[in-house]
Protein backbone atom coordinates (compact mmCIF):
# COMPACT_ATOMS: atom_id res chain seq x y z
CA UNK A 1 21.89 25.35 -10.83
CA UNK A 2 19.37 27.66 -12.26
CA UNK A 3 17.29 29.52 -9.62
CA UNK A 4 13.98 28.55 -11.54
CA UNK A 5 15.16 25.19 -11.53
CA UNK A 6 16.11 25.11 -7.93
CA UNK A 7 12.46 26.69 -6.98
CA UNK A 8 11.35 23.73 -9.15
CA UNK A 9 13.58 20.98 -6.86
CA UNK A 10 11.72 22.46 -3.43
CA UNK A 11 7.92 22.35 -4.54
CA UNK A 12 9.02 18.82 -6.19
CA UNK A 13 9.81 18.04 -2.63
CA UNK A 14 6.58 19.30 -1.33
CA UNK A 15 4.85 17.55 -3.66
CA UNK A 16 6.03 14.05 -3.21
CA UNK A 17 6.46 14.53 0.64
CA UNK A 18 2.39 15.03 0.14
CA UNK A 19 2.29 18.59 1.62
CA UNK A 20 0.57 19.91 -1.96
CA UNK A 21 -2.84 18.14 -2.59
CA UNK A 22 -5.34 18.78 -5.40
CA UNK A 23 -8.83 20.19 -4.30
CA UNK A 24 -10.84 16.89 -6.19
CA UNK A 25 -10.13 13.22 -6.06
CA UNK A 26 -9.40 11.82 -9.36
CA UNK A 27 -7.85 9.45 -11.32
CA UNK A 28 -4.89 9.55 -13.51
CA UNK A 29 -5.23 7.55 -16.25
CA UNK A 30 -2.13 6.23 -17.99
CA UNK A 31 -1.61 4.01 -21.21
CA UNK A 32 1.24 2.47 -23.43
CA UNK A 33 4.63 0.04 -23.13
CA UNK A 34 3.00 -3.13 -21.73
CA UNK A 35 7.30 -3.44 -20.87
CA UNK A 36 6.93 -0.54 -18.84
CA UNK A 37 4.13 -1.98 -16.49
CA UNK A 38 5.59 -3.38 -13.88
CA UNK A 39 7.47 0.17 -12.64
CA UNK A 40 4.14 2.01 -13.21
CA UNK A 41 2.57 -0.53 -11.08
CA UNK A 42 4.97 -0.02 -8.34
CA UNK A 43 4.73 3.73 -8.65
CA UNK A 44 1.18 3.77 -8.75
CA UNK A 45 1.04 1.53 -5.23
CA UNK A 46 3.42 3.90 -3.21
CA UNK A 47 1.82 6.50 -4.24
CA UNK A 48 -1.64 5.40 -3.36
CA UNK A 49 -0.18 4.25 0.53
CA UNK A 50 1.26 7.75 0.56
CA UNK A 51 -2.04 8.97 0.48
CA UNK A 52 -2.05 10.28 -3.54
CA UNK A 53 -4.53 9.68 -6.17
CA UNK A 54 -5.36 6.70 -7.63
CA UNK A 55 -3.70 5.77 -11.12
CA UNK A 56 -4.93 3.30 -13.84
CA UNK A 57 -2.34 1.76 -16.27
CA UNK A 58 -3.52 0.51 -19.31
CA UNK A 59 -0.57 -2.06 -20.85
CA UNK A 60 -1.75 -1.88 -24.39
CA UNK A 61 1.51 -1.23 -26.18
CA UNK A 62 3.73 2.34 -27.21
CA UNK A 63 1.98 3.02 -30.16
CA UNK A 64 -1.36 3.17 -28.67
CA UNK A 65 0.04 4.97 -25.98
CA UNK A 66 1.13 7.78 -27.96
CA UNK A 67 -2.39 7.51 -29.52
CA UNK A 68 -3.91 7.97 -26.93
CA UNK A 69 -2.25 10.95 -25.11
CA UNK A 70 -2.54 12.47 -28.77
CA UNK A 71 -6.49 12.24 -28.17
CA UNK A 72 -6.05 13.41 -25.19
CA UNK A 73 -7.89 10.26 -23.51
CA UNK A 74 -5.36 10.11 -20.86
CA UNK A 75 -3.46 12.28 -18.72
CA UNK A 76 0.12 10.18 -20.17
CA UNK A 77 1.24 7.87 -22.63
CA UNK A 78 3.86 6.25 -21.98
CA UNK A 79 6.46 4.53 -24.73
CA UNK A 80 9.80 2.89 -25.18
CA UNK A 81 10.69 5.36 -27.98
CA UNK A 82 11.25 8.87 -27.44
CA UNK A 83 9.75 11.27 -29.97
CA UNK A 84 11.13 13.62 -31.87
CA UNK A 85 11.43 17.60 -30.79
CA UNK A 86 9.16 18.15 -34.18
CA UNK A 87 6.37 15.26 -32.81
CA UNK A 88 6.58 16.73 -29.26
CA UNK A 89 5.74 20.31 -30.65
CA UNK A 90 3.25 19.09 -33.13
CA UNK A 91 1.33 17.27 -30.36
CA UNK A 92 1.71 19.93 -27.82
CA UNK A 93 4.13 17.17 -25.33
CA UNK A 94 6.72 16.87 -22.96
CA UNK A 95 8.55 13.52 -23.24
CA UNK A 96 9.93 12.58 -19.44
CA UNK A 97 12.54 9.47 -18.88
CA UNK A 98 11.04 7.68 -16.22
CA UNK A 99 13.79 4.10 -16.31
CA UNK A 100 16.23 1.86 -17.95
CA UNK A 101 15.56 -2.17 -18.70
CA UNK A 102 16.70 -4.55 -21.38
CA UNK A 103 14.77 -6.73 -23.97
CA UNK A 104 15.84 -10.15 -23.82
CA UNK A 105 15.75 -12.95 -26.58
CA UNK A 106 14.22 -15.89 -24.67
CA UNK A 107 13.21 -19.38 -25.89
CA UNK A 108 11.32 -22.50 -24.93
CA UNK A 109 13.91 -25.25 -25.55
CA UNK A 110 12.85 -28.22 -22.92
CA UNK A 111 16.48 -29.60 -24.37
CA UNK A 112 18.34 -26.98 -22.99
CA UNK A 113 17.70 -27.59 -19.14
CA UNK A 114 21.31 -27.41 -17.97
CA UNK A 115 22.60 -24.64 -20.77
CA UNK A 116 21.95 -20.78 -21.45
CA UNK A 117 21.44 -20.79 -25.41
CA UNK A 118 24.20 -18.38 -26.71
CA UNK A 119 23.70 -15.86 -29.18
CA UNK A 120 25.52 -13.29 -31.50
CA UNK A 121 24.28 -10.41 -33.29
CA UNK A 122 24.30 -11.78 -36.70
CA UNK A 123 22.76 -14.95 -35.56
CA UNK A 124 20.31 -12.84 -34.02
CA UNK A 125 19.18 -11.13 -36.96
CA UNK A 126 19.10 -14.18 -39.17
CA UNK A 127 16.62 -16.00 -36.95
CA UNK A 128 14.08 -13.17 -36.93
CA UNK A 129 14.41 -12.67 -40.83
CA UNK A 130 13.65 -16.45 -41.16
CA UNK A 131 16.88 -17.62 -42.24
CA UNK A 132 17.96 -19.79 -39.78
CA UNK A 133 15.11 -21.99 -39.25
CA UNK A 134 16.89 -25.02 -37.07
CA UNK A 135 18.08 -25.12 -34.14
CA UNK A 136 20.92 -27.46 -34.86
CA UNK A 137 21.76 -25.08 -37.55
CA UNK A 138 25.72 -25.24 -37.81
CA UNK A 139 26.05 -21.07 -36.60
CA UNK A 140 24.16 -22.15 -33.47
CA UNK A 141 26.41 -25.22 -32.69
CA UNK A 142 29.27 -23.09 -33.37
CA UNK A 143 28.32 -20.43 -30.75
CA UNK A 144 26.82 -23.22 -27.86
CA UNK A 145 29.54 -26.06 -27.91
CA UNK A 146 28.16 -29.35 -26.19
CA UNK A 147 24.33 -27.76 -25.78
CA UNK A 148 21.88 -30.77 -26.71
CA UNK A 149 20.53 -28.52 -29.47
CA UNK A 150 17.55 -30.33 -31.09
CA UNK A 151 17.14 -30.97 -35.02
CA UNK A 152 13.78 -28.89 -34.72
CA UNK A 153 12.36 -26.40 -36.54
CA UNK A 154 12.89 -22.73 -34.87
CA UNK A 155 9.53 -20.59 -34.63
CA UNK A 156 9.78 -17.12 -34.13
CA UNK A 157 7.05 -15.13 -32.54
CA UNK A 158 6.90 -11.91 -32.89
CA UNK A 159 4.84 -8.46 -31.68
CA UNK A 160 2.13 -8.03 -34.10
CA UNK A 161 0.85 -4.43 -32.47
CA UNK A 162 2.99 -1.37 -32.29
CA UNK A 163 5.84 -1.69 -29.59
CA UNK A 164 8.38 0.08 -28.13
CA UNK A 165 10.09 -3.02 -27.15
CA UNK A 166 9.94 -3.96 -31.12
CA UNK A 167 11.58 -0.59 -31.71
CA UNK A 168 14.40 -1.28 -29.56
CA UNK A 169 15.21 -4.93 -30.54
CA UNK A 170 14.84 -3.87 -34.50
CA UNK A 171 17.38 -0.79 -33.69
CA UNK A 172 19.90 -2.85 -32.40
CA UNK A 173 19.62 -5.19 -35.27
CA UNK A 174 19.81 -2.57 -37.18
CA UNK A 175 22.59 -1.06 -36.09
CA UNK A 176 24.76 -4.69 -36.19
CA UNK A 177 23.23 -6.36 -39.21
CA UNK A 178 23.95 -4.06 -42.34
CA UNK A 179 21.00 -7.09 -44.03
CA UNK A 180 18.74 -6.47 -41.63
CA UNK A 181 19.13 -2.06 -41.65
CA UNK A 182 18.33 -2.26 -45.35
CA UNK A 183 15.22 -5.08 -44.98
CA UNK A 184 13.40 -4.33 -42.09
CA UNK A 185 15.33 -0.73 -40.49
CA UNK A 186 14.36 -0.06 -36.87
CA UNK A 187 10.38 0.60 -36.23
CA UNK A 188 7.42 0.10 -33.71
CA UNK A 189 6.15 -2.29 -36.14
CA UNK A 190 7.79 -4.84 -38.23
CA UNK A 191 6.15 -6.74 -41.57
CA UNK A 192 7.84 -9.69 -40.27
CA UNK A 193 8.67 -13.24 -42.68
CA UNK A 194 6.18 -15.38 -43.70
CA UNK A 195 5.99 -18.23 -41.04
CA UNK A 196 6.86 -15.76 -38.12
CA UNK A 197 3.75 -16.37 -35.20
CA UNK A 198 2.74 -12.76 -34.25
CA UNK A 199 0.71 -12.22 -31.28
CA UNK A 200 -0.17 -8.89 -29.29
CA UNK A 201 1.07 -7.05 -26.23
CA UNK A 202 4.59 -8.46 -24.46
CA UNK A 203 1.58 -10.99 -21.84
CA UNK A 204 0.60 -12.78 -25.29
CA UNK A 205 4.31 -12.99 -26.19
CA UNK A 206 5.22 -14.73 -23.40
CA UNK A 207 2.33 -17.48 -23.05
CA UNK A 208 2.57 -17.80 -27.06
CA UNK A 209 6.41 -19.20 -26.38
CA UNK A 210 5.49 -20.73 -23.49
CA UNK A 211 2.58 -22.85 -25.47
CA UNK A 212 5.00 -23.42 -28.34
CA UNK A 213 8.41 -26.19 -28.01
CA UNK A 214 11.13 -24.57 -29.95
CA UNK A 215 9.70 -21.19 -30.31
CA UNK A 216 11.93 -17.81 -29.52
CA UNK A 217 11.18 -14.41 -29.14
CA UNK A 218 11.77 -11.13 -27.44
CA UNK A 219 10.67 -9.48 -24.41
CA UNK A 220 11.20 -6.45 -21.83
CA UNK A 221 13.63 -7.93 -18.41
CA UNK A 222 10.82 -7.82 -16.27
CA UNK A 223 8.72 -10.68 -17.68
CA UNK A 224 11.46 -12.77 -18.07
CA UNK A 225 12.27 -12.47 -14.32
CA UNK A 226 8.09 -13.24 -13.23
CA UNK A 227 7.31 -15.24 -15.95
CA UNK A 228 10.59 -17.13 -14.97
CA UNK A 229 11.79 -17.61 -18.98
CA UNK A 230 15.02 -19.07 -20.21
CA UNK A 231 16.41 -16.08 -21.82
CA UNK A 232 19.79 -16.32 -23.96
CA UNK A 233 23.36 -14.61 -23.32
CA UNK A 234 24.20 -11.81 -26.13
CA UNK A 235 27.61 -11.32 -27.36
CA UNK A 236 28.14 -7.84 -26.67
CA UNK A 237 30.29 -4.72 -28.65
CA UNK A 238 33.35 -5.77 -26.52
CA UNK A 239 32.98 -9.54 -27.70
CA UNK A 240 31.68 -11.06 -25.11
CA UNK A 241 28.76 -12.87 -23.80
CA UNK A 242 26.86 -11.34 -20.87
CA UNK A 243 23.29 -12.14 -19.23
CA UNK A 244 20.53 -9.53 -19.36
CA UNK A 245 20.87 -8.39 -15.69
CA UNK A 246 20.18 -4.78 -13.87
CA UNK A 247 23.31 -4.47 -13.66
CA UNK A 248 24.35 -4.98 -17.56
CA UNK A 249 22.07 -2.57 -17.97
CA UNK A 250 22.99 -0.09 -15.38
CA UNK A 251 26.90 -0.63 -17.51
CA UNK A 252 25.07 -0.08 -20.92
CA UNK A 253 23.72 3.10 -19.36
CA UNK A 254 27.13 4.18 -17.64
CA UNK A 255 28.92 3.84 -21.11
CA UNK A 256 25.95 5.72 -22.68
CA UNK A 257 25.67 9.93 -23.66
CA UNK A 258 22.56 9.39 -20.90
CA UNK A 259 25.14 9.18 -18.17
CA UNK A 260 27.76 11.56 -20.26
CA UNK A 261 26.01 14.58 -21.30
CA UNK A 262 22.10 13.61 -20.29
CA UNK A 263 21.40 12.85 -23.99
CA UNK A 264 18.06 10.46 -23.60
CA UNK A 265 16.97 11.01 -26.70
CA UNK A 266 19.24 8.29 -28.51
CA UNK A 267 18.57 4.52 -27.84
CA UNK A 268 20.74 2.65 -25.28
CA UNK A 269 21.33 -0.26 -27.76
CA UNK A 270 24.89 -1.50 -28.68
CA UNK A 271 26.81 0.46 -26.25
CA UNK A 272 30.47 -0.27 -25.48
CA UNK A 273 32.02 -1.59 -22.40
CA UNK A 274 32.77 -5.23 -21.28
CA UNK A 275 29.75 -5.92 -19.04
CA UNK A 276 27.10 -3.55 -20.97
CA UNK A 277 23.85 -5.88 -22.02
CA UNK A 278 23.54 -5.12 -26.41
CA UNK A 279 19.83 -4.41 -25.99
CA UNK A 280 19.07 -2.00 -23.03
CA UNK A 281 16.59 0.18 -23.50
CA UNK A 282 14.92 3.47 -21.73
CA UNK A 283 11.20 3.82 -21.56
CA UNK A 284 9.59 7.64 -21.22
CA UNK A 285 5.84 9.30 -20.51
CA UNK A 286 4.40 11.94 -22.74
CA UNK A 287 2.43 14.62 -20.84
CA UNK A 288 0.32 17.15 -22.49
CA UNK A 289 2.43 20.71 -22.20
CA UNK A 290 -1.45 21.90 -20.79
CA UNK A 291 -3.23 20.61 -18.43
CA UNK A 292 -6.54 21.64 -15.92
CA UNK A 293 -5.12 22.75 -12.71
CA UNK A 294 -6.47 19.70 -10.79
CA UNK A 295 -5.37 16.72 -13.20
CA UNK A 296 -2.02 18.59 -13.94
CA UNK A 297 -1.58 18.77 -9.94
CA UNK A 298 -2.47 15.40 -9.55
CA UNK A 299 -0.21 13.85 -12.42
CA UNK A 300 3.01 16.40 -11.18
CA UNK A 301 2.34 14.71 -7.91
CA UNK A 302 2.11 11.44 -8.93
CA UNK A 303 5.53 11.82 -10.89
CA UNK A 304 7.59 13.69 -8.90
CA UNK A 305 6.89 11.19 -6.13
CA UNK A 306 7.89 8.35 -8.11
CA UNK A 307 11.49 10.03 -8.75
CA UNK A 308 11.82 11.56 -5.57
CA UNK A 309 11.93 7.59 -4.17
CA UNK A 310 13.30 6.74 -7.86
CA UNK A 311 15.63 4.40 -6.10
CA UNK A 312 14.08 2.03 -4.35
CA UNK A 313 11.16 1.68 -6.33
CA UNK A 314 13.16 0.97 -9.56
CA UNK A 315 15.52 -1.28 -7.81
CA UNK A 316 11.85 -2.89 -6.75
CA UNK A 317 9.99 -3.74 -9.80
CA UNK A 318 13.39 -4.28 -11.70
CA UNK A 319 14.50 -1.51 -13.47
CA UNK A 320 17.43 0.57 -13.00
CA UNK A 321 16.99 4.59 -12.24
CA UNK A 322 18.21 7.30 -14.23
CA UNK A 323 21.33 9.29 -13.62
CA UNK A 324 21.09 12.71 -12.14
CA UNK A 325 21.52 14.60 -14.78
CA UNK A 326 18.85 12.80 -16.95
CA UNK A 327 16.56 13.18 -13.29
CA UNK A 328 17.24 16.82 -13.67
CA UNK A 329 16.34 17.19 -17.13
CA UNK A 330 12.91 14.86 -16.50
CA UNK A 331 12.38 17.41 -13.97
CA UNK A 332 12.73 20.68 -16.12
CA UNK A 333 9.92 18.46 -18.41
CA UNK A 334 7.42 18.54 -15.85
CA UNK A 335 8.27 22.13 -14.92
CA UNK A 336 7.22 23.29 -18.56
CA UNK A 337 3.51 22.13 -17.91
CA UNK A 338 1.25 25.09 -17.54
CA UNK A 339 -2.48 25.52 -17.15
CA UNK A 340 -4.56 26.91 -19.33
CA UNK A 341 -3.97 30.81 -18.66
CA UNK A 342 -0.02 29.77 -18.82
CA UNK A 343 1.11 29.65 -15.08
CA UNK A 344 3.51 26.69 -14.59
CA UNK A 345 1.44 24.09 -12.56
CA UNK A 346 4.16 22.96 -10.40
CA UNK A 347 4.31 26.55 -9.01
CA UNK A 348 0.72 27.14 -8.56
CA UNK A 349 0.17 24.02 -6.69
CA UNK A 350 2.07 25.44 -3.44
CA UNK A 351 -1.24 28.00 -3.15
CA UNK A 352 -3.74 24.60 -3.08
């Protein structure tokens, strides 16, 4: 280990342990992945009984969150899509992994009490471009032998603001559906079918399924599990049908260049491996590269103790933590942030 980086590891230890304070009170303000929520929420209550600052978390949705770190209205955006090297440098940002999760197709089918609705890839795809429109369609009785499904129409709702979540579920579609990579490609946001109920944020999702027999949709693990929604099995790379679960997940991630070679940068979708869930997903915060002396100490703080108890919090709110050597590279991220005249925050915060 590099000795810069191991000076880094000790004052990152300092920090979170709460021996470093700033000199003012303030409060970090946060905004993005409404699927990201629930850990910030978590983070943001340990580190307020450990005595840090407070931190507001606006769930409005990645692309607003990137927006708004852009602007500079926040001290970090957070989003389920990792820029590019050429955004970060454009926008003067460090992109930091934070977790893993999953998006999960789920469905309000009163019908279906006593059965998990099964689902392939190609089915998938077809009932978000509005070509399978009931649910006693013939590929759907094929793939859920003796489910009671009913001779109803199918309505999809959909995201209609800019979402990380979006971006995930559209890249794995696009990466198994050769129809749906040349019509709709992977993006934040999707010009979806006519017919197709959009709605905003992953909250509105949820209730506009919940309001709405035969309706299906897409959402981050962590509503599913509080909102208590019947999500469907996936047929996975390997050919067979797992549950979205932390740890089909934590077997995407394991099969993934994240846990090989610390590679966050590509998406977790359509990994291989017997048990890995087709849709997992990382979600990331963008911090400005500069930062005042006081907000940057506060927001390192803030940060560094959410990974320093990374595993217990995730394993909390419902997300799986990141290997070590994505941790380590997270922490050379928030080691880059200087202050204005240049010197690296993290190391002038041990003179506060």
């Amino acid at each position: 280990m590099a000795a810069s980086l191991l000076r880094f590891f000790i004052i990152v230890f300092a920090l979170a342990q709460g021996v470093v304070h700033a000199q003012t009170p303030l409060t970090i303000r946060g905004a993005g992945s409404s699927a990201a929520k629930h850990i910030y929420a978590a983070w943001a209550d340990a580190f307020a009984r450990a005595g840090g600052n407070p931190v507001e978390y606006a769930s409005v949705g990645s692309s607003k969150g990137v927006a708004a770190i852009r602007a500079r209205n926040v001290q970090f955006g957070a989003s389920d899509v990792a820029p590019d090297k050429a955004s970060l440098d454009k926008d003067g940002l460090v992109v930091v992994p934070t977790v893993v999760s999953g998006v999960v197709p789920f469905y309000n089918l009163p019908e279906l009490k006593a059965h998990t609705l099964r689902l392939d890839a190609d089915t998938l795809a077809r009932i978000f471009m509005g070509k399978i429109t009931r649910w006693n369609d013939p590929a759907l009785v094929a793939l859920n032998p003796g489910a009671p499904l009913p001779a109803a129409d199918i309505r999809v709702v959909v995201r209609a603001d800019g979402s990380g979540t979006t971006y995930n579920f559209t890249d794995y579609l696009s990466k198994v559906s050769p129809q749906w990579k040349t019509q709709y490609g992977a993006a934040n946001s999707i010009k979806w079918f006519d017919g197709a109920i959009a709605t905003p944020n992953s909250g509105g999702v949820v209730k506009a399924v919940q309001a709405t027999p035969g309706a299906i949709s897409y959402v981050d693990y962590t509503y599913a599990l509080k909102d208590k929604l019947s999500g469907a099995s996936m047929q996975n790379r390997a050919g067979l049908f797992v549950s979205p679960t932390i740890d089909s997940f934590r077997a995407a991630l394991s099969a993934s260049p994240w846990q090989s070679a610390g590679e966050f940068t590509q998406t977790l979708t359509d990994q291989p491996g017997a048990e890995s869930w087709p849709i997992t997903m990382g979600t990331f915060v963008l911090l400005p590269k500069v930062m005042d002396e006081a907000t940057g100490i506060a927001t390192l703080r803030f940060f560094t103790h959410a990974f320093m108890h990374g595993d217990e919090l995730a394993q909390r709110a419902n997300f799986v933590r990141l290997p070590d050597v994505v941790q380590a590279k997270a922490y050379r991220a928030l080691a880059a942030i200087t202050s204005p005249s240049g010197t690296p925050i993290a190391y002038a915060s041990l003179g506060q």
